[in-house]
N, C-alpha and C. Protein backbone atom coordinates (compact mmCIF):
# COMPACT_ATOMS: atom_id res chain seq x y z
N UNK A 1 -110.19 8.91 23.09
CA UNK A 1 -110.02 7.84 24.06
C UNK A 1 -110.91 6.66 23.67
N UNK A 2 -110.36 5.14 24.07
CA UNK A 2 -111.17 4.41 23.79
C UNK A 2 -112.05 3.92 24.82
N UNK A 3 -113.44 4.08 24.65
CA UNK A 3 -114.90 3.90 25.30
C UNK A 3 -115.20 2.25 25.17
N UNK A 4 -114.99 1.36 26.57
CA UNK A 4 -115.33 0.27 26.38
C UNK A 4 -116.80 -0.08 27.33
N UNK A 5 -117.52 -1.18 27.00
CA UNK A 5 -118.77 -1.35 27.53
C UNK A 5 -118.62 -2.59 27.89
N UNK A 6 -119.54 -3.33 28.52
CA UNK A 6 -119.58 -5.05 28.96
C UNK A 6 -119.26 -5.44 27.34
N UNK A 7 -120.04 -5.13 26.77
CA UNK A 7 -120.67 -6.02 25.10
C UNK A 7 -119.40 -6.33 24.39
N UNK A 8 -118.26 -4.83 24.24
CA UNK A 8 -117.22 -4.45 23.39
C UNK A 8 -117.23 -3.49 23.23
N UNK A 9 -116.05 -2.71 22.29
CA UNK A 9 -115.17 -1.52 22.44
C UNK A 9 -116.65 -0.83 21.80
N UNK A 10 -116.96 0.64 21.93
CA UNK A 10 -118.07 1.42 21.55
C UNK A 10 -117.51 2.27 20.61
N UNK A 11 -116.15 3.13 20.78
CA UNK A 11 -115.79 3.71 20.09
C UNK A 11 -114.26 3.64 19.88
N UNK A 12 -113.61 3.56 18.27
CA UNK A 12 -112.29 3.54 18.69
C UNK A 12 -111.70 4.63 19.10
N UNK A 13 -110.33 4.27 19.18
CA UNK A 13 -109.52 5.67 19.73
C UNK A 13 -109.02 6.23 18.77
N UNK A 14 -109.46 6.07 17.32
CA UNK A 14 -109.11 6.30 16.67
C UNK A 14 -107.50 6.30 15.79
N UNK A 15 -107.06 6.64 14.51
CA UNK A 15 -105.48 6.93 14.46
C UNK A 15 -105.38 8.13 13.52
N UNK A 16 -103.95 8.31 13.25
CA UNK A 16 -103.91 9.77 12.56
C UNK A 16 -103.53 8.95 11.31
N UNK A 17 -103.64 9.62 10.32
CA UNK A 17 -103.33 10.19 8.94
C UNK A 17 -102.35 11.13 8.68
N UNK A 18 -101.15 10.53 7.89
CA UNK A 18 -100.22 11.55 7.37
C UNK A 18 -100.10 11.01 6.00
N UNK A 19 -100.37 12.50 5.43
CA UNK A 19 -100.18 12.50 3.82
C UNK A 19 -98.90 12.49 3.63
N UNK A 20 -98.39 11.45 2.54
CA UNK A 20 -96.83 10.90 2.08
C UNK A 20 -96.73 12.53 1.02
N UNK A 21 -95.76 12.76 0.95
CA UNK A 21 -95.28 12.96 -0.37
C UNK A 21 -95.20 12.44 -1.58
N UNK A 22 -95.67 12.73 -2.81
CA UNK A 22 -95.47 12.37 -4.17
C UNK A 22 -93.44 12.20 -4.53
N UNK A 23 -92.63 11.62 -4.98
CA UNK A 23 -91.17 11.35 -5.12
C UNK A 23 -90.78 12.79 -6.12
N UNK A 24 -91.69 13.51 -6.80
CA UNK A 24 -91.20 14.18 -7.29
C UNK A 24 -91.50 16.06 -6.19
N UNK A 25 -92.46 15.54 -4.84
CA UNK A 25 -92.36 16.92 -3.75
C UNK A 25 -91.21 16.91 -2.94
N UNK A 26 -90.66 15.74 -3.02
CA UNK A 26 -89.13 15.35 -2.38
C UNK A 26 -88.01 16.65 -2.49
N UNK A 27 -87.70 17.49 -1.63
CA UNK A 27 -86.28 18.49 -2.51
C UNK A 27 -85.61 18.11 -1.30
N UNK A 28 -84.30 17.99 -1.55
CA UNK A 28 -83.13 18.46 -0.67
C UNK A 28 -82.90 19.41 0.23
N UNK A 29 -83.15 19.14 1.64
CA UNK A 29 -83.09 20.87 2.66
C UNK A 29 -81.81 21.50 2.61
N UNK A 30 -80.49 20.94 1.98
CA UNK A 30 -79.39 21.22 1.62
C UNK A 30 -79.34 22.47 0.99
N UNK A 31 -80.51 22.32 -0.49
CA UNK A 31 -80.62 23.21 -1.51
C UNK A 31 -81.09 24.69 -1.47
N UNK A 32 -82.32 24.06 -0.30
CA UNK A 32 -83.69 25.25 -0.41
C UNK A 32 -82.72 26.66 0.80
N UNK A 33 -81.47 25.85 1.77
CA UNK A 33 -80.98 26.83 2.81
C UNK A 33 -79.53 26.76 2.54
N UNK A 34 -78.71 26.56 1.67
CA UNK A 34 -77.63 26.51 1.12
C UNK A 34 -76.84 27.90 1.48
N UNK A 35 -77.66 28.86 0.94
CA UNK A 35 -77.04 30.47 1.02
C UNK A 35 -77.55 31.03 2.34
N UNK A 36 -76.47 30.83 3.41
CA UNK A 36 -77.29 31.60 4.71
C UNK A 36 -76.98 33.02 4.41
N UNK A 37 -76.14 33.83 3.57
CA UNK A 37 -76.41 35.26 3.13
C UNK A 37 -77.31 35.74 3.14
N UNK A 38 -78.24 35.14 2.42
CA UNK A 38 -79.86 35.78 1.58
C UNK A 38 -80.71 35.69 2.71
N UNK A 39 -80.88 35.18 4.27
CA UNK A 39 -81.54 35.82 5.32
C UNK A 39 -80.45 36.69 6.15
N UNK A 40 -81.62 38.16 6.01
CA UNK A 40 -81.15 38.95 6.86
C UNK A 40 -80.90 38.81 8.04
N UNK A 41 -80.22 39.21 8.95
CA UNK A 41 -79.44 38.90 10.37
C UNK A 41 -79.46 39.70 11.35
N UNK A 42 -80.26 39.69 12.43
CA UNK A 42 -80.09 41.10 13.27
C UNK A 42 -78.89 41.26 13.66
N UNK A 43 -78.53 42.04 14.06
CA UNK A 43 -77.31 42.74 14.62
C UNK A 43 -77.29 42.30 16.01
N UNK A 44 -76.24 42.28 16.86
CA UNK A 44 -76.21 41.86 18.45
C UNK A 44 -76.97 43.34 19.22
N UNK A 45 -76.95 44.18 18.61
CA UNK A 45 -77.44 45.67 19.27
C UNK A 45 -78.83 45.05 19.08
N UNK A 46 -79.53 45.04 17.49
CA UNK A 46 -80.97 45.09 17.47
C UNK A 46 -81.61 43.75 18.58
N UNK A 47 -80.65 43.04 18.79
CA UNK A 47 -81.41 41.88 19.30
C UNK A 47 -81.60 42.33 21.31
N UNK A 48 -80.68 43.11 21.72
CA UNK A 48 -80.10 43.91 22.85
C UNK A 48 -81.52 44.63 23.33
N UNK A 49 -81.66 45.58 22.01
CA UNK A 49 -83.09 46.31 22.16
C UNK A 49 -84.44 45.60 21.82
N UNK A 50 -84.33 44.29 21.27
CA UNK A 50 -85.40 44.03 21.14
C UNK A 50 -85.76 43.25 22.61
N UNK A 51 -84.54 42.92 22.86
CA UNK A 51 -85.02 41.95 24.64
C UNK A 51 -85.46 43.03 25.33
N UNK A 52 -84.89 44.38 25.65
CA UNK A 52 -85.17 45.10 26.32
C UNK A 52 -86.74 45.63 26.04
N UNK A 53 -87.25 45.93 24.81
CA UNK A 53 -88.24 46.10 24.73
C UNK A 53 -89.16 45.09 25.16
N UNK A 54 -88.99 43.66 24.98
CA UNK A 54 -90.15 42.64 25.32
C UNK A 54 -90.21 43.05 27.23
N UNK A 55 -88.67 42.76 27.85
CA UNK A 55 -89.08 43.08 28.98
C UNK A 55 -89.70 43.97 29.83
N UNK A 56 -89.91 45.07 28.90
CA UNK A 56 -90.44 46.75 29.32
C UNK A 56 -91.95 46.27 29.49
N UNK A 57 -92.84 45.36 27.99
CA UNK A 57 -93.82 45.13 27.80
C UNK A 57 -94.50 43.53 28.56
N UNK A 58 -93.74 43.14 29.25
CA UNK A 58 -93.90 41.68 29.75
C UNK A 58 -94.95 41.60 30.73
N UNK A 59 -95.74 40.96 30.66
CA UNK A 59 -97.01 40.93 31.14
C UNK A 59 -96.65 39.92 32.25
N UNK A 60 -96.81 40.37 33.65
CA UNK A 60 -97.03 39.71 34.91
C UNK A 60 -97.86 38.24 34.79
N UNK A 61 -97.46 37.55 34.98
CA UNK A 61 -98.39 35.88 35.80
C UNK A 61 -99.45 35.70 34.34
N UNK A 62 -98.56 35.87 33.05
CA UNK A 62 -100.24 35.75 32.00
C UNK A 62 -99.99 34.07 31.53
N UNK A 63 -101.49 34.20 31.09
CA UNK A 63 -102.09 33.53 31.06
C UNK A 63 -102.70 33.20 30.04
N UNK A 64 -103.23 32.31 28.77
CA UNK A 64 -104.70 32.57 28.07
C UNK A 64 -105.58 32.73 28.35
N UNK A 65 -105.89 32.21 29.66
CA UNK A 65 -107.30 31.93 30.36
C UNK A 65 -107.62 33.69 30.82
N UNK A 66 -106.65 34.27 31.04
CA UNK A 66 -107.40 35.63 31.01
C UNK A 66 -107.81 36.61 30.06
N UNK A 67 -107.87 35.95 28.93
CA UNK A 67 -108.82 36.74 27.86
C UNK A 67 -109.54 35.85 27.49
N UNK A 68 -111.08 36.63 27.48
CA UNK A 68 -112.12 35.50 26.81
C UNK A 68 -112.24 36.22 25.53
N UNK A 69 -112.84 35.25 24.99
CA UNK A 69 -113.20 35.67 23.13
C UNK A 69 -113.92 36.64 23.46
N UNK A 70 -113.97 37.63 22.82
CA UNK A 70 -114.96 38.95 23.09
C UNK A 70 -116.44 38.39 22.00
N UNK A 71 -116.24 37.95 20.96
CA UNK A 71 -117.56 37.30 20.23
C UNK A 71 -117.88 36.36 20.56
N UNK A 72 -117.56 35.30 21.41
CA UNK A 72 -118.53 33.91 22.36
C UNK A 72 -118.81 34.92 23.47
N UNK A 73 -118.23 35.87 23.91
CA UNK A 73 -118.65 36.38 25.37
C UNK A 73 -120.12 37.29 24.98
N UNK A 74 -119.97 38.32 23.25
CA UNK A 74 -121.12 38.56 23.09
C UNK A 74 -122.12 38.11 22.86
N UNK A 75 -121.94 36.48 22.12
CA UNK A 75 -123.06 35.31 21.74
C UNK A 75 -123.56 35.03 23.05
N UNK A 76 -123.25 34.80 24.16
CA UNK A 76 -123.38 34.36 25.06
C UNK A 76 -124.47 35.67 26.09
N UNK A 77 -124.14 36.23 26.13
CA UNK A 77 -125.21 38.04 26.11
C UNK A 77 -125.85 37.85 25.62
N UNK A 78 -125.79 37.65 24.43
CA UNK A 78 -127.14 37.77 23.58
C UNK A 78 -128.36 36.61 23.86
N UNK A 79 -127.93 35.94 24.23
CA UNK A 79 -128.54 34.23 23.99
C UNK A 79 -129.07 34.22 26.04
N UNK A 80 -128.52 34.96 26.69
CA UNK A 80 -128.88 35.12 28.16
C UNK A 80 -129.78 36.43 28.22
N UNK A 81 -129.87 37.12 27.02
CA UNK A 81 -130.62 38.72 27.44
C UNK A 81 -131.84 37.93 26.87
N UNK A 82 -131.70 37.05 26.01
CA UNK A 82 -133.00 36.68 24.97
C UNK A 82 -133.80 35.46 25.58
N UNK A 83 -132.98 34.47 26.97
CA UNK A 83 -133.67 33.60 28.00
C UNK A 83 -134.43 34.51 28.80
N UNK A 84 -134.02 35.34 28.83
CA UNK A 84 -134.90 36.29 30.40
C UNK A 84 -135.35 37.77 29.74
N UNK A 85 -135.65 37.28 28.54
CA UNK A 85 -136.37 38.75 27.94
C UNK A 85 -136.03 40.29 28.45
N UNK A 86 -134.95 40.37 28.53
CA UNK A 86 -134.04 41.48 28.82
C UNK A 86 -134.24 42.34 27.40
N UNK A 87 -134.47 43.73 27.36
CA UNK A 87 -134.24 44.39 26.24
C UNK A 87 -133.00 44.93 26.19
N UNK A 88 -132.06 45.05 26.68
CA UNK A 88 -130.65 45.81 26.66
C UNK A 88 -129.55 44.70 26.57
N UNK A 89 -128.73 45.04 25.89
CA UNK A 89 -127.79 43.87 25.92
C UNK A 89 -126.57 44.80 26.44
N UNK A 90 -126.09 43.93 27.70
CA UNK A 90 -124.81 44.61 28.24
C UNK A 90 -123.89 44.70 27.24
N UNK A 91 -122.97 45.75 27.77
CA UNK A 91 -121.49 45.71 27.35
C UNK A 91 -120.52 44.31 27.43
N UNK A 92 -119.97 44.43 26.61
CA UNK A 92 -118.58 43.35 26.48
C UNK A 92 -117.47 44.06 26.37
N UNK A 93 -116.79 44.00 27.78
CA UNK A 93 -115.44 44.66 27.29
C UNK A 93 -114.87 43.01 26.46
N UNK A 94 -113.85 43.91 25.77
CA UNK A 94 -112.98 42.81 24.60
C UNK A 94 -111.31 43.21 25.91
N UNK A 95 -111.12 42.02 26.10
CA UNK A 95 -109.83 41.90 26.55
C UNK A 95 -108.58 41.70 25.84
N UNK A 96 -108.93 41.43 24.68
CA UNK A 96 -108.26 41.21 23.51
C UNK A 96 -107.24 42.69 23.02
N UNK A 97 -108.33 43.65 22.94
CA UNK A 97 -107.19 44.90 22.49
C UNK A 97 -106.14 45.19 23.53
N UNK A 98 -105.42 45.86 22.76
CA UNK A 98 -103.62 46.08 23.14
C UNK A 98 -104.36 47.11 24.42
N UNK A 99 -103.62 47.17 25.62
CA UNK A 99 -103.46 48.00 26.64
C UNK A 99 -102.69 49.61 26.24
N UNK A 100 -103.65 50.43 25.51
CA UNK A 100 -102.80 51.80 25.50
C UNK A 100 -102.52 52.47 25.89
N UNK A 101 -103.10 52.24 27.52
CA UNK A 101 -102.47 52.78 28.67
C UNK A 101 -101.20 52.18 29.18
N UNK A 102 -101.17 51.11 28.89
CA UNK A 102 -99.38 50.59 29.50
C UNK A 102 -98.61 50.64 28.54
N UNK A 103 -99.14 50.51 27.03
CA UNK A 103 -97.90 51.11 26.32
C UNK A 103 -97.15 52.28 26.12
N UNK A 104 -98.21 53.39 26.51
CA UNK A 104 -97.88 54.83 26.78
C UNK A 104 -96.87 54.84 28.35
N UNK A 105 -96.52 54.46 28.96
CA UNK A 105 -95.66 54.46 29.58
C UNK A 105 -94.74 54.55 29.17
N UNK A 106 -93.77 56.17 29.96
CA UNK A 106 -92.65 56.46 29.48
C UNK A 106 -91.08 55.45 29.25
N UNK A 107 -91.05 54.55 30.15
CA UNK A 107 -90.30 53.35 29.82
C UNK A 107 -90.59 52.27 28.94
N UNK A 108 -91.84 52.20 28.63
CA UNK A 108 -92.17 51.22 27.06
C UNK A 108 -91.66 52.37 25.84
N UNK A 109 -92.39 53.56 25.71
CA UNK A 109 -91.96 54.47 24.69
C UNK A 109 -90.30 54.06 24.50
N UNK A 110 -90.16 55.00 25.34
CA UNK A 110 -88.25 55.13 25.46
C UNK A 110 -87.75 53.90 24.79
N UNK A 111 -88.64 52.58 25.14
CA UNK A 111 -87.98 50.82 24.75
C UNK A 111 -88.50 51.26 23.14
N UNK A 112 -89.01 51.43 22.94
CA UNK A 112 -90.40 51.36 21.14
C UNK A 112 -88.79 52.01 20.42
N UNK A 113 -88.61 53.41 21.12
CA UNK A 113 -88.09 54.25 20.22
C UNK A 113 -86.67 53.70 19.73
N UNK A 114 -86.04 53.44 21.16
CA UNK A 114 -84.56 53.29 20.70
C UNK A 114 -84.38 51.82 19.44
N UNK A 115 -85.74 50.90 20.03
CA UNK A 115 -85.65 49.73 18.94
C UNK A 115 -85.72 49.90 17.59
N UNK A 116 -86.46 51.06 17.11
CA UNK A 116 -86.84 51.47 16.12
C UNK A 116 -86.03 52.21 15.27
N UNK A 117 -85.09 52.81 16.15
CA UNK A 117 -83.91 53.58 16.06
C UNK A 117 -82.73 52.85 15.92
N UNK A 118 -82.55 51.61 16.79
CA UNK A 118 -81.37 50.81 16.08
C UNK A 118 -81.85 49.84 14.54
N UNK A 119 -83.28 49.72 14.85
CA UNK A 119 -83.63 48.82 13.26
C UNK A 119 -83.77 49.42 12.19
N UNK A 120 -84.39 50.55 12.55
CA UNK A 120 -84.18 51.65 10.93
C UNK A 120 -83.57 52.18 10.66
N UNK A 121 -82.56 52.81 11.69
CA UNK A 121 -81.74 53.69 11.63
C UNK A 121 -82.37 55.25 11.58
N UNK A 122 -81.40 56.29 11.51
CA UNK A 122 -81.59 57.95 12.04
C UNK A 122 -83.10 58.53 11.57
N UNK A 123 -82.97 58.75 9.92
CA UNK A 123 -83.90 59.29 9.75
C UNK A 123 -85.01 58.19 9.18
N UNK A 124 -85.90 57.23 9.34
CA UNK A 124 -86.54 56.44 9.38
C UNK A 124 -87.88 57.16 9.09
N UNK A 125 -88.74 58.26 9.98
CA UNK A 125 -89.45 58.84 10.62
C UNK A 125 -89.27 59.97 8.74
N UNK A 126 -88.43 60.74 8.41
CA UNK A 126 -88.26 61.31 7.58
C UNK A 126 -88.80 61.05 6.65
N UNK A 127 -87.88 59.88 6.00
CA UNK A 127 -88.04 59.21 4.81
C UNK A 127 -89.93 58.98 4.98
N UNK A 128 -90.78 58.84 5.69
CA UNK A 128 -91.80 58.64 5.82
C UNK A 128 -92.79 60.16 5.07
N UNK A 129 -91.75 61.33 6.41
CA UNK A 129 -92.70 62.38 5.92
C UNK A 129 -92.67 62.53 4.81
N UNK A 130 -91.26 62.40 3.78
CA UNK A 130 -90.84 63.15 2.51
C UNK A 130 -91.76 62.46 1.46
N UNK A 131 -92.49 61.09 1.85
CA UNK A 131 -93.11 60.40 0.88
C UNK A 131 -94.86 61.04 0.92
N UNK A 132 -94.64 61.20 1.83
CA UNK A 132 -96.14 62.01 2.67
C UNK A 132 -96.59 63.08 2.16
N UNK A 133 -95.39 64.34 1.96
CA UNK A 133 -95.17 65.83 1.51
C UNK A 133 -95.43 65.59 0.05
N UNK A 134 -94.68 64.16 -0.75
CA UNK A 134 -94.60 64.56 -2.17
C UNK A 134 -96.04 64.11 -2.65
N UNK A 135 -96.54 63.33 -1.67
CA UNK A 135 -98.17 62.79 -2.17
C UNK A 135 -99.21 64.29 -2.14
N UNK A 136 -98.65 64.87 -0.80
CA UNK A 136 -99.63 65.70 -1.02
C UNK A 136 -99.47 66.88 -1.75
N UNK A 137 -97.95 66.75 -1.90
CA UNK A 137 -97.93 68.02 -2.93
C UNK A 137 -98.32 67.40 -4.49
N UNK A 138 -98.68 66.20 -5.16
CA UNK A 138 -98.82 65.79 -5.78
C UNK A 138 -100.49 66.29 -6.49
N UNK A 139 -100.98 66.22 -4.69
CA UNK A 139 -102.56 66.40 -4.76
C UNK A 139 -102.98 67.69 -4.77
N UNK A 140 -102.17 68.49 -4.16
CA UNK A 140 -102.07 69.81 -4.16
C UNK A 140 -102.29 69.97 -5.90
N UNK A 141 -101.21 70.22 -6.61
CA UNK A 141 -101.06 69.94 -7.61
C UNK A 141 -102.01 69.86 -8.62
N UNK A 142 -102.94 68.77 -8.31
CA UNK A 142 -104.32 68.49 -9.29
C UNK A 142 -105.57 68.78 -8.91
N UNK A 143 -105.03 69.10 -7.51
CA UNK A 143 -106.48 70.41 -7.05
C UNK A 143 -106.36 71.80 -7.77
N UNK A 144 -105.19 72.21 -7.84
CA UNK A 144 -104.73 73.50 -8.43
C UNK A 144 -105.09 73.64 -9.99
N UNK A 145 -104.83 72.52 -10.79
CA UNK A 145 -104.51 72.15 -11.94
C UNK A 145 -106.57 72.01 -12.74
N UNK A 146 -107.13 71.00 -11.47
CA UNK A 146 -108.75 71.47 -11.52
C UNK A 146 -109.70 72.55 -11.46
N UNK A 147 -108.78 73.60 -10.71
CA UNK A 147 -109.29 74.78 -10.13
C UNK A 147 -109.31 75.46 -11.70
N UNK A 148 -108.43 75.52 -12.05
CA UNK A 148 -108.18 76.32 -13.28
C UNK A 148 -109.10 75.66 -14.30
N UNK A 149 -109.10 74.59 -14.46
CA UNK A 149 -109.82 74.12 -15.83
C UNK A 149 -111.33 74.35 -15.51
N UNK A 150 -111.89 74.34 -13.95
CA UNK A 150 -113.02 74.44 -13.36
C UNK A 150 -113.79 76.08 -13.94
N UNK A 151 -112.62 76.48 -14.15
CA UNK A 151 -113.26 78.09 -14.18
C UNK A 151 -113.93 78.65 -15.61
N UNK A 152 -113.34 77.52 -16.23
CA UNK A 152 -114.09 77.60 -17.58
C UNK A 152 -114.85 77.45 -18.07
N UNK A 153 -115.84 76.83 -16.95
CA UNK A 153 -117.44 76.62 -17.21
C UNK A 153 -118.08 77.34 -16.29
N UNK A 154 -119.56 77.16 -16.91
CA UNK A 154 -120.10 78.55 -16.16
C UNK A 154 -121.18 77.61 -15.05
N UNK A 155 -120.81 76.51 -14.00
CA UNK A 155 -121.27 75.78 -13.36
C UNK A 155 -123.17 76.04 -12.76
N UNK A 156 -123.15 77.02 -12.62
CA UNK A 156 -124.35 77.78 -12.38
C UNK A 156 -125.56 77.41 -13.38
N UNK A 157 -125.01 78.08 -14.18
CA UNK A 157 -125.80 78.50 -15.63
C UNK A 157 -125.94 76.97 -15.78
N UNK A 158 -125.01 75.70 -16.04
CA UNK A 158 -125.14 74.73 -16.71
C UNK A 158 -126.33 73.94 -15.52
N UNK A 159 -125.84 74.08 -14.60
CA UNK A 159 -127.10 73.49 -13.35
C UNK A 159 -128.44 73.71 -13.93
N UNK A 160 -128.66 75.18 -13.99
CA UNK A 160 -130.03 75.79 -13.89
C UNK A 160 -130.33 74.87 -15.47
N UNK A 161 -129.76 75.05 -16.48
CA UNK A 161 -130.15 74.25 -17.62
C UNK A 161 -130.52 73.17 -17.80
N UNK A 162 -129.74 72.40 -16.65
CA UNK A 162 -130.03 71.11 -16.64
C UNK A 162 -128.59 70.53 -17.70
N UNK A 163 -127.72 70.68 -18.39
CA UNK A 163 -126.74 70.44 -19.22
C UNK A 163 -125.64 69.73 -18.21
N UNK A 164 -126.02 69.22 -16.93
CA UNK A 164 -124.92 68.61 -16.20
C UNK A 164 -124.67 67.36 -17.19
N UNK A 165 -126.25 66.66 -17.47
CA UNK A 165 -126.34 65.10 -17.54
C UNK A 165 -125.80 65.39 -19.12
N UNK A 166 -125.18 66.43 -19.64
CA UNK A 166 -124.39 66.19 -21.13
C UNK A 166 -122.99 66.22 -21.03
N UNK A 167 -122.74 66.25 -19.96
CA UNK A 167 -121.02 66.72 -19.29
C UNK A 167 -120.48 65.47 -19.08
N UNK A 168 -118.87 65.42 -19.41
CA UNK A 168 -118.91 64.14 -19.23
C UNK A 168 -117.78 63.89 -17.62
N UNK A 169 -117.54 62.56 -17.66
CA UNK A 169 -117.62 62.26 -16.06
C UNK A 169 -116.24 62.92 -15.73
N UNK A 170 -115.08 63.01 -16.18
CA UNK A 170 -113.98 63.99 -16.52
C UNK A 170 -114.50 65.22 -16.24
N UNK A 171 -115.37 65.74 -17.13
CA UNK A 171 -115.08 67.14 -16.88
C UNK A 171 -115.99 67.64 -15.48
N UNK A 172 -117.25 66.60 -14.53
CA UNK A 172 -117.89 67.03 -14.00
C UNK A 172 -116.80 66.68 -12.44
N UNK A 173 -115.78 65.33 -12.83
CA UNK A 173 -114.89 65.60 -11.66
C UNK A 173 -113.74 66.61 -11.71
N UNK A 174 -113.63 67.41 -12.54
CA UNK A 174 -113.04 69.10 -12.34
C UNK A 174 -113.79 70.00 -11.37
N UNK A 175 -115.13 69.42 -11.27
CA UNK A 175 -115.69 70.83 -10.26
C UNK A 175 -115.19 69.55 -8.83
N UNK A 176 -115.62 68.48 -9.11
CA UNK A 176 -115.24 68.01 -7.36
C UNK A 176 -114.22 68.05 -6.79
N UNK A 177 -113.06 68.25 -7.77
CA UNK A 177 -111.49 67.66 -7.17
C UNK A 177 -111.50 69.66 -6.97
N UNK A 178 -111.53 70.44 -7.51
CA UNK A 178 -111.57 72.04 -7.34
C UNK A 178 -112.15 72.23 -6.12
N UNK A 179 -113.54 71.76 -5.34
CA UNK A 179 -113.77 71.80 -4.51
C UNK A 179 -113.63 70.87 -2.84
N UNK A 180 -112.80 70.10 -3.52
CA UNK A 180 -112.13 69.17 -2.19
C UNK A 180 -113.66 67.99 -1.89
N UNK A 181 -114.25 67.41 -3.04
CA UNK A 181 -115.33 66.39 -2.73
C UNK A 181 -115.22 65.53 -3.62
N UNK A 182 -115.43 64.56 -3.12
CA UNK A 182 -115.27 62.83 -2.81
C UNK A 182 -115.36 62.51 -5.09
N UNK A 183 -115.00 62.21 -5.48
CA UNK A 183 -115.11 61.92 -7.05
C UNK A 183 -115.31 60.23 -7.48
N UNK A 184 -115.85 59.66 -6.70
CA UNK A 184 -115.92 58.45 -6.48
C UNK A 184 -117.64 58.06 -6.86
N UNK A 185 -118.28 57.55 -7.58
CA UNK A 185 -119.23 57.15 -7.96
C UNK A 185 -119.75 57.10 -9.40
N UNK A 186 -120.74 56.75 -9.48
CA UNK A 186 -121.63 56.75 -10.91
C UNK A 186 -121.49 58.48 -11.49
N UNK A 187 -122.11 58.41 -12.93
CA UNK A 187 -121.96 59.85 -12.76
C UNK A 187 -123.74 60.32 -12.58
N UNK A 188 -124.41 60.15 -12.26
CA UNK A 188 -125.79 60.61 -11.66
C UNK A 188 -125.15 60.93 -9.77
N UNK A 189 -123.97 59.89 -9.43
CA UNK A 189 -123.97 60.45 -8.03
C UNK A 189 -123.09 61.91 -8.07
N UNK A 190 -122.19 61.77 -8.90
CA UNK A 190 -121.48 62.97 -9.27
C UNK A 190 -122.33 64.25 -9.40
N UNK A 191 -123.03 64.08 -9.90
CA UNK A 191 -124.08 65.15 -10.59
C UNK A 191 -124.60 66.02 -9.34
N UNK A 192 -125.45 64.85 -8.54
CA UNK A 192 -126.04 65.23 -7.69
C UNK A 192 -125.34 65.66 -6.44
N UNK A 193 -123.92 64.54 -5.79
CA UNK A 193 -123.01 66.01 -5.31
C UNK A 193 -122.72 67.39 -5.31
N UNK A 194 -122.72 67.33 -7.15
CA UNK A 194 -122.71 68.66 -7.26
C UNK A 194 -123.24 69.79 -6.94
N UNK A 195 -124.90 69.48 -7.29
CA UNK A 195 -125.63 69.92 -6.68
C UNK A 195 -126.06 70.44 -5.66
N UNK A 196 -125.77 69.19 -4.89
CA UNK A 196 -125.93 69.72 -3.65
C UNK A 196 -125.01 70.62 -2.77
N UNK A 197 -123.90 70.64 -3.58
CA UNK A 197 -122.45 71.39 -2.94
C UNK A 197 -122.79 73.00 -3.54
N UNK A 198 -123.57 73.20 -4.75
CA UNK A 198 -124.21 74.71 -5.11
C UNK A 198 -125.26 75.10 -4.44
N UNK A 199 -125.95 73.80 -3.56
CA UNK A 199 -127.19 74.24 -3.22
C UNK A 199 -128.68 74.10 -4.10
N UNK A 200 -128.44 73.57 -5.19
CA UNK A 200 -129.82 73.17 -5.84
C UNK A 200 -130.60 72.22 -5.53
């Protein structure tokens, strides 16, 4: 807004700025949406269930003003516990997360499912597990495959020797993946997993 005084204007009201285009960012909107094929199209059903679902989930009289930022609401705690030398800093509920008590309502479910069911179609849910089963039979697999190669050392004996730190990081993640632990680190952290998973 513009701020005027007896003297003259104090501040302008400023104006906007719009960046032009260069003649060669110029394209034709003809070109870029030519093929309405190549966007997918809901169906009159999916669009049926998707209204039905918004209305299942439709929030009474809302508002923005009824969620506050949950991090200005905790700055704001913090900065009032630290005026009045408070040692505890209250809770902040966050209004922000999803309500999983009203989505669990058997008439939101029922809305979730059938939408999900006209957009993916039958076995949706399947195709999920079968990718699930082959991962873990995958892992299965190279736990089994570790177990065996694991047995060929005499893990004990090489501890007490001290011959871990000549092993190399391959063969010392055969004892972790055999025993279902984490194979992720340096190999001094490896080592000492180990260790500690024999008890030394």
């Amino acid at each position: 807004d513009e701020i005027v005084r007896a003297g003259g204007q104090v501040e302008p009201p400023g104006m906007h700025m719009i960046y032009l285009p260069y003649s060669d960012d110029i394209r034709p909107v003809e070109e870029l949406h030519s093929d309405t094929d190549a966007v997918p199209r809901a169906s009159d059903d999916e669009v049926k269930k998707a209204a039905a679902l918004m209305k299942r989930i439709d929030l009474k009289d809302f508002s923005v003003c009824q969620f506050a930022n949950p991090s200005l609401q905790r700055h704001y705690a913090v900065l009032q516990a630290l005026a009045l030398e408070e040692d505890d800093m209250p809770e902040i509920k966050d209004e922000t997360v999803p309500d999983e008590e009203g989505m669990a309502r058997p008439g939101v479910v029922k809305a979730v499912e059938e939408f999900k069911l006209s957009v993916y179609g039958d076995n949706y849910d399947e195709e999920g597990d079968v990718k699930v089963s082959e991962a873990s039979r995958k892992r299965k697999a190279a736990t089994e495959n570790a177990a065996k190669e694991c047995a060929n050392y005499d893990w004990a004996d090489l501890a007490d020797k001290g011959k871990l730190k000549e092993m190399t990081v391959q063969e010392l993640k055969l004892y972790l993946m055999a025993h279902n632990l984490s194979t992720t680190g340096r190999k001094e952290t490896l080592i000492s997993r180990i260790l500690t998973h024999m008890g030394k």
